[in-house]
Structure formats: C-alpha cells, structure tokens
PDB file of N, CA and C in Angstrom:
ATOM      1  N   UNK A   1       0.807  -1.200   0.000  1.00  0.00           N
ATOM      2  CA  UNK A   1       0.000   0.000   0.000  1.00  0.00           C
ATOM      3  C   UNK A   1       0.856   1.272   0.000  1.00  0.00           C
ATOM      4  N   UNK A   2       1.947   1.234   0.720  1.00  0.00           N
ATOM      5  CA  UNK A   2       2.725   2.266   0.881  1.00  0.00           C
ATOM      6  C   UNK A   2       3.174   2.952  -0.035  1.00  0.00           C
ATOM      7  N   UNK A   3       3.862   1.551  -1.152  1.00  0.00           N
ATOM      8  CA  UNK A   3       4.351   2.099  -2.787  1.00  0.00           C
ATOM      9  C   UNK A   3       3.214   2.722  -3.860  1.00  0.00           C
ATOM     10  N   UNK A   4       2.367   3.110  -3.355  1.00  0.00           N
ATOM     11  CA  UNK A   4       1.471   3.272  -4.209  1.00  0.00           C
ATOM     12  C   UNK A   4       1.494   5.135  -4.319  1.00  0.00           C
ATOM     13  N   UNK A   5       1.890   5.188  -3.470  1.00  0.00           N
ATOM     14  CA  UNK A   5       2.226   6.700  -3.089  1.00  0.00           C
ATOM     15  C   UNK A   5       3.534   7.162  -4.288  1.00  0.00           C
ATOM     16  N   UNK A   6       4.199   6.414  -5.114  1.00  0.00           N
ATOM     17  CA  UNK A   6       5.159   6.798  -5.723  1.00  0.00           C
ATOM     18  C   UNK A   6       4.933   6.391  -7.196  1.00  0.00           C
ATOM     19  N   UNK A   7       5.319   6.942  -7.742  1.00  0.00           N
ATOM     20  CA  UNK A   7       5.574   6.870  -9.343  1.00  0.00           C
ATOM     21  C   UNK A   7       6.179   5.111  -9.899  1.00  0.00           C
ATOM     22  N   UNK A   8       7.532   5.867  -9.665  1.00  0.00           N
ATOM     23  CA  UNK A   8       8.784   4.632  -9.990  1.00  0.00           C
ATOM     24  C   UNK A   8       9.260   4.829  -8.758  1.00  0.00           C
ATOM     25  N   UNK A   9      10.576   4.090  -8.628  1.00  0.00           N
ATOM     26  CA  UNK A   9      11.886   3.903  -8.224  1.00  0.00           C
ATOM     27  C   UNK A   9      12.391   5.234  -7.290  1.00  0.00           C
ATOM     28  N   UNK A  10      12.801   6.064  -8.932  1.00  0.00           N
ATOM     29  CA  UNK A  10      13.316   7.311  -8.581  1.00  0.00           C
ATOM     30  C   UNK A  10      12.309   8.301  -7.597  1.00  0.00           C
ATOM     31  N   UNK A  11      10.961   8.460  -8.261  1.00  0.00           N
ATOM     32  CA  UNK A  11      10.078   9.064  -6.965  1.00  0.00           C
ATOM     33  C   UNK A  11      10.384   8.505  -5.670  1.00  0.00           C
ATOM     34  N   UNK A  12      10.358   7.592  -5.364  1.00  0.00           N
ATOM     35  CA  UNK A  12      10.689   7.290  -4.025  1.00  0.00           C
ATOM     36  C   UNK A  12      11.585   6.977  -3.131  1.00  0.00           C
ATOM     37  N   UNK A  13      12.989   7.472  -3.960  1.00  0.00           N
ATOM     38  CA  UNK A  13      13.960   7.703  -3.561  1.00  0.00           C
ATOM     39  C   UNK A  13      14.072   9.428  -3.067  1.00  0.00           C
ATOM     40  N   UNK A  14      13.885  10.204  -4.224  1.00  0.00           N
ATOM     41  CA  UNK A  14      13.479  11.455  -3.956  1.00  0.00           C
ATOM     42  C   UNK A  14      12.680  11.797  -2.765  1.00  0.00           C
ATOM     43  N   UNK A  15      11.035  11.329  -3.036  1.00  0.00           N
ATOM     44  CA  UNK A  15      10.699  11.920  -1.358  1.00  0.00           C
ATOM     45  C   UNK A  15      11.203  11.228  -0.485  1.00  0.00           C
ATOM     46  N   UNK A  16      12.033  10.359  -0.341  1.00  0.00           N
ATOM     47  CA  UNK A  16      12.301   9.684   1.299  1.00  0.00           C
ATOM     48  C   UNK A  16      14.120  10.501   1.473  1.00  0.00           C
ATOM     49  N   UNK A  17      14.496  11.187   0.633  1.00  0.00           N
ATOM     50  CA  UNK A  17      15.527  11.742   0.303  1.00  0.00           C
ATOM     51  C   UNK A  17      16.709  10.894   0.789  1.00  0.00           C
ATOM     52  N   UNK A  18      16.787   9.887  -0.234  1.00  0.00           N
ATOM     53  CA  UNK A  18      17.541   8.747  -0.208  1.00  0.00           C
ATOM     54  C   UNK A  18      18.174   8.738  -1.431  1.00  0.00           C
ATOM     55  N   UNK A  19      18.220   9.569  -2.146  1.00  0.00           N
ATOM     56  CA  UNK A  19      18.793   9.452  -3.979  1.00  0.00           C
ATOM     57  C   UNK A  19      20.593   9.339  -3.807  1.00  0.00           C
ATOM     58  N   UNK A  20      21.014  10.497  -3.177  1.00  0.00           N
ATOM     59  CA  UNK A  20      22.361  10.626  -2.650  1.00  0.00           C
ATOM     60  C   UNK A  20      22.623   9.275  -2.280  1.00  0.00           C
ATOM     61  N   UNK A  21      22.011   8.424  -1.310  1.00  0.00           N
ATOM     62  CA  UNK A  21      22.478   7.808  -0.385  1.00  0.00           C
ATOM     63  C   UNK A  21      22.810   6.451  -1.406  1.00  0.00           C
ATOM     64  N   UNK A  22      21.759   6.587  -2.295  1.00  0.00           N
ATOM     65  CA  UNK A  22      21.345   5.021  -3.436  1.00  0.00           C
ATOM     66  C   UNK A  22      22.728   5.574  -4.488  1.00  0.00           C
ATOM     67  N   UNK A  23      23.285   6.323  -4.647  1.00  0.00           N
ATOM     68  CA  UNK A  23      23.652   6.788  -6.002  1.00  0.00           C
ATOM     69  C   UNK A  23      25.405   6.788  -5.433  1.00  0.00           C
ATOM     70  N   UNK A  24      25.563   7.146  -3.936  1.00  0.00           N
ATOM     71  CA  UNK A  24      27.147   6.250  -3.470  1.00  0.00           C
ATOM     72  C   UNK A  24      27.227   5.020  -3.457  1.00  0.00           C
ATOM     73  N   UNK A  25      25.954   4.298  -2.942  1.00  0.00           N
ATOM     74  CA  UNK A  25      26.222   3.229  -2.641  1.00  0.00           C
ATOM     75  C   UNK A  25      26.233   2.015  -4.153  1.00  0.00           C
ATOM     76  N   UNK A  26      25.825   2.480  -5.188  1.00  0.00           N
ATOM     77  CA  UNK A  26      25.937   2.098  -5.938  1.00  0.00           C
ATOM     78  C   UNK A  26      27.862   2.398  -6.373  1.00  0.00           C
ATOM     79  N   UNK A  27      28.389   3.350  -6.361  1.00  0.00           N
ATOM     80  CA  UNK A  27      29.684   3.588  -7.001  1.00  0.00           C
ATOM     81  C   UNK A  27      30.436   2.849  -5.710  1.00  0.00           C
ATOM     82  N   UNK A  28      30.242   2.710  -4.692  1.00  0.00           N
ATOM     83  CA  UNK A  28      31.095   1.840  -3.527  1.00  0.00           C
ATOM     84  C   UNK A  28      30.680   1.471  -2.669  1.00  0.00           C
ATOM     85  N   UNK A  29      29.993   0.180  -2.182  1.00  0.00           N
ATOM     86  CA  UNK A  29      28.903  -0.220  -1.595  1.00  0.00           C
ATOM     87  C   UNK A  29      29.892   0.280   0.006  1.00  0.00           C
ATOM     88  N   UNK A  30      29.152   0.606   0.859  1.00  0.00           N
ATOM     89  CA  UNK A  30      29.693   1.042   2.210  1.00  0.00           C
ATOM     90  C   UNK A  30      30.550  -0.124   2.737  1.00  0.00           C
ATOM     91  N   UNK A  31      30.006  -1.305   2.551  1.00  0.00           N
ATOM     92  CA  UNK A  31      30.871  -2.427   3.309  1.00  0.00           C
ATOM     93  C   UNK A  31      32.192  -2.289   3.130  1.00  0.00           C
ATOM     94  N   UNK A  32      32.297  -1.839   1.293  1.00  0.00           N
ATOM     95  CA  UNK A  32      33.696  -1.650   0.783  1.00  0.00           C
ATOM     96  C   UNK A  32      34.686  -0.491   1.363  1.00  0.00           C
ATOM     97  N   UNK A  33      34.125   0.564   1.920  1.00  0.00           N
ATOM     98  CA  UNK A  33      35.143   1.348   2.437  1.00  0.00           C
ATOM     99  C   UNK A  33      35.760   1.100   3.930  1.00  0.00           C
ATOM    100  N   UNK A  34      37.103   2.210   3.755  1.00  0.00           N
ATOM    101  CA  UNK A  34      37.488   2.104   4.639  1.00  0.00           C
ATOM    102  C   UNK A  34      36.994   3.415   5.826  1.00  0.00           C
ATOM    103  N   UNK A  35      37.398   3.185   7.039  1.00  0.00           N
ATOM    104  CA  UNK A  35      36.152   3.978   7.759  1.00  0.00           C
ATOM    105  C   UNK A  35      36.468   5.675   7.313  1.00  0.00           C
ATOM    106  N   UNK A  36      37.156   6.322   7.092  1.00  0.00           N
ATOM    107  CA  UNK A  36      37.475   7.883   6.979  1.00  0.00           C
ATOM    108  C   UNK A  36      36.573   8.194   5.425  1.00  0.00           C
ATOM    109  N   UNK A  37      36.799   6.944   4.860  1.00  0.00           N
ATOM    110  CA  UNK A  37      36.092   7.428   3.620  1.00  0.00           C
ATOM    111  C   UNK A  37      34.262   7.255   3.861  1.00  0.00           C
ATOM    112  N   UNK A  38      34.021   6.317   4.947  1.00  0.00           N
ATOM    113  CA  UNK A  38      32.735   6.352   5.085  1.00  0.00           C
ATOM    114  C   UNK A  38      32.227   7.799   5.925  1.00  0.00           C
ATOM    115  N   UNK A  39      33.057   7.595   6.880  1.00  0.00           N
ATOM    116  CA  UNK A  39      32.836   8.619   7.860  1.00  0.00           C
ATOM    117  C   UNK A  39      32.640  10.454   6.807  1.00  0.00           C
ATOM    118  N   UNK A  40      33.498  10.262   6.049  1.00  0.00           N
ATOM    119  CA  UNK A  40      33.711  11.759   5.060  1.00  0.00           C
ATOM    120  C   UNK A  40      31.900  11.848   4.244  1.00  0.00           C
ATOM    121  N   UNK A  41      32.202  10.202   3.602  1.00  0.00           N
ATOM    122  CA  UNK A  41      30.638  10.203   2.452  1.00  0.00           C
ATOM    123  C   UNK A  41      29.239  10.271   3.608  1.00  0.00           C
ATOM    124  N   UNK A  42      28.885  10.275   4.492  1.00  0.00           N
ATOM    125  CA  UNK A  42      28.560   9.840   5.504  1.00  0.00           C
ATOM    126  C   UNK A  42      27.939  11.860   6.216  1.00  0.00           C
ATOM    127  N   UNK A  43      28.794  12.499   6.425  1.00  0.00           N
ATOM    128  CA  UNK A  43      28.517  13.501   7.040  1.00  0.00           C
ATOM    129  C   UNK A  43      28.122  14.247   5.614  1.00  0.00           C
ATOM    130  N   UNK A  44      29.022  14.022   4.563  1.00  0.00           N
ATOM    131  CA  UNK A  44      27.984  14.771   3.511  1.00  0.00           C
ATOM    132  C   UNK A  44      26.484  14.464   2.967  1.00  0.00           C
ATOM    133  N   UNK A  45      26.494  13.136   3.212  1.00  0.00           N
ATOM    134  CA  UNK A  45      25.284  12.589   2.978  1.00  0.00           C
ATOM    135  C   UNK A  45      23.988  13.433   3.395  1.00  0.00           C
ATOM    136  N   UNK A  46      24.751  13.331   5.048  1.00  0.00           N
ATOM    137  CA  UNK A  46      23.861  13.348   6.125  1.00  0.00           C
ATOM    138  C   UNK A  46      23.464  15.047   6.177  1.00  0.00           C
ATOM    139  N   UNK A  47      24.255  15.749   5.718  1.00  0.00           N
ATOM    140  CA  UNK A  47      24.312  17.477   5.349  1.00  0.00           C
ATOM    141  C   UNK A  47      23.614  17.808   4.392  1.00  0.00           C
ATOM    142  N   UNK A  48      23.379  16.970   3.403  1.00  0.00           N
ATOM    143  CA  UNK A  48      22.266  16.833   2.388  1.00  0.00           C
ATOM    144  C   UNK A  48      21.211  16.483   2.341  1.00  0.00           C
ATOM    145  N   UNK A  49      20.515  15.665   3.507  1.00  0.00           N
ATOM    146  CA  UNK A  49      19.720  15.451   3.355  1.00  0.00           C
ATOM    147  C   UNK A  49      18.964  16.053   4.257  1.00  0.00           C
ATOM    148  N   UNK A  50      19.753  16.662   5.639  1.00  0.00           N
ATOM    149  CA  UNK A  50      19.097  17.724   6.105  1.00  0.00           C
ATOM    150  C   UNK A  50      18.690  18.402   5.303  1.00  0.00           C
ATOM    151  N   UNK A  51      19.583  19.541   4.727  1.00  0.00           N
ATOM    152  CA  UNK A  51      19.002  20.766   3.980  1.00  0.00           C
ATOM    153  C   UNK A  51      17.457  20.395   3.210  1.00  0.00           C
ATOM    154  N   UNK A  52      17.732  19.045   2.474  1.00  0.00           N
ATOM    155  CA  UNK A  52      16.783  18.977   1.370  1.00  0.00           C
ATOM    156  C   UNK A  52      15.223  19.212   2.447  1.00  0.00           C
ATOM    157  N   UNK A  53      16.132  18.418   3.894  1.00  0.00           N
ATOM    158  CA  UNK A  53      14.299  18.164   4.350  1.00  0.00           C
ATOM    159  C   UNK A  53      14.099  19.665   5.090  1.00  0.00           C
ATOM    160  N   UNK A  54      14.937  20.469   5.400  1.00  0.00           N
ATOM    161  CA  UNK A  54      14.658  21.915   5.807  1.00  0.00           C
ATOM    162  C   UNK A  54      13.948  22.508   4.822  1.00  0.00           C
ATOM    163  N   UNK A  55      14.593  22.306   3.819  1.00  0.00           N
ATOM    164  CA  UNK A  55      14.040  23.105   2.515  1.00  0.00           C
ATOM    165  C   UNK A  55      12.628  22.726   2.300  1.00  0.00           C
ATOM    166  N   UNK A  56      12.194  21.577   2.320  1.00  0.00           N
ATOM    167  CA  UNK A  56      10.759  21.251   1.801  1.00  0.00           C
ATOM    168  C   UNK A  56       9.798  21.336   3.495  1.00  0.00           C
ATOM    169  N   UNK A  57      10.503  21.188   4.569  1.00  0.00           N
ATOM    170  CA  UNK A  57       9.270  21.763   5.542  1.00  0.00           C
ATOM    171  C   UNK A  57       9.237  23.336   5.626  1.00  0.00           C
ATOM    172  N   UNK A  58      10.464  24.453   5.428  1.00  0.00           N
ATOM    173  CA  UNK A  58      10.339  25.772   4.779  1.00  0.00           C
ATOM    174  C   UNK A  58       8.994  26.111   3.784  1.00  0.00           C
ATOM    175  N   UNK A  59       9.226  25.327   2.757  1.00  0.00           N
ATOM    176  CA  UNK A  59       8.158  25.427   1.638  1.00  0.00           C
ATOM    177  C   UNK A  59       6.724  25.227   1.850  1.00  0.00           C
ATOM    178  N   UNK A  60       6.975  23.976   2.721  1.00  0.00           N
ATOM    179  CA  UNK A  60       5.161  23.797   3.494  1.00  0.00           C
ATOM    180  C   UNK A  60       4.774  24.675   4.055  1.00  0.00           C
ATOM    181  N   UNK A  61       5.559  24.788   5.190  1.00  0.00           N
ATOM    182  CA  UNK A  61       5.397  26.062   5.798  1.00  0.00           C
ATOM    183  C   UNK A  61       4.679  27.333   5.737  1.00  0.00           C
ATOM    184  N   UNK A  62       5.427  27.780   4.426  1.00  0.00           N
ATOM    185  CA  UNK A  62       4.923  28.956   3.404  1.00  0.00           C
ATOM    186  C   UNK A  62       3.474  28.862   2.912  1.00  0.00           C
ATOM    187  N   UNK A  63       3.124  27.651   2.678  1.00  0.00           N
ATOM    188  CA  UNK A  63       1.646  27.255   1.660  1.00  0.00           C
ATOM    189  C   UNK A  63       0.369  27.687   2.393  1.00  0.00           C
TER     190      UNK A  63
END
C-alpha cells in the first residue's frame, strides 16, 4: 500500500531523500570502504539530506 504513493523507483527515492544515499552506494557499496572514507561520504550525505528536508518543511510552511 505504501508504494502506491510513488511513481517509480526514482520518486521514491526522492521523497524519502535517499537518492544521494542510493547513487554512493551504488559507485562503492559502504561495506567496501574504509572507515574515513565512510565517515567523510557519511557527514555529507547526512548534510544533504538535512538541507533537502529543511528546505521542503520551509516550503510547506509557506503554503
């Protein structure tokens, strides 16, 4: 029932703001790194996906 809420794939990567997260782990699955490189991909991730979700409760906000 849940997926029904989404398009494809990509929609529901987008609203759960997981695209970043699907799109490293595809170029180096996490298991594969070593920890500084996780720890580095990891805080940017995590810096991104704040903003995105600041940005879209900002926007609600506004409506």
């Amino acid at each position: 029932m849940y997926f029904r809420f989404f398009s494809n794939f990509d929609d529901f990567l987008e609203k759960n703001y997981l695209k970043t997260i699907w799109q490293v782990s595809k170029e180096t699955p996490f298991s594969e790194m070593d920890f500084n490189m996780f720890k580095n991909i990891s805080e940017k991730i995590i810096f991104e996906r704040g903003s995105k979700m600041l940005n879209d409760l900002k926007s609600n906000y506004k409506k």
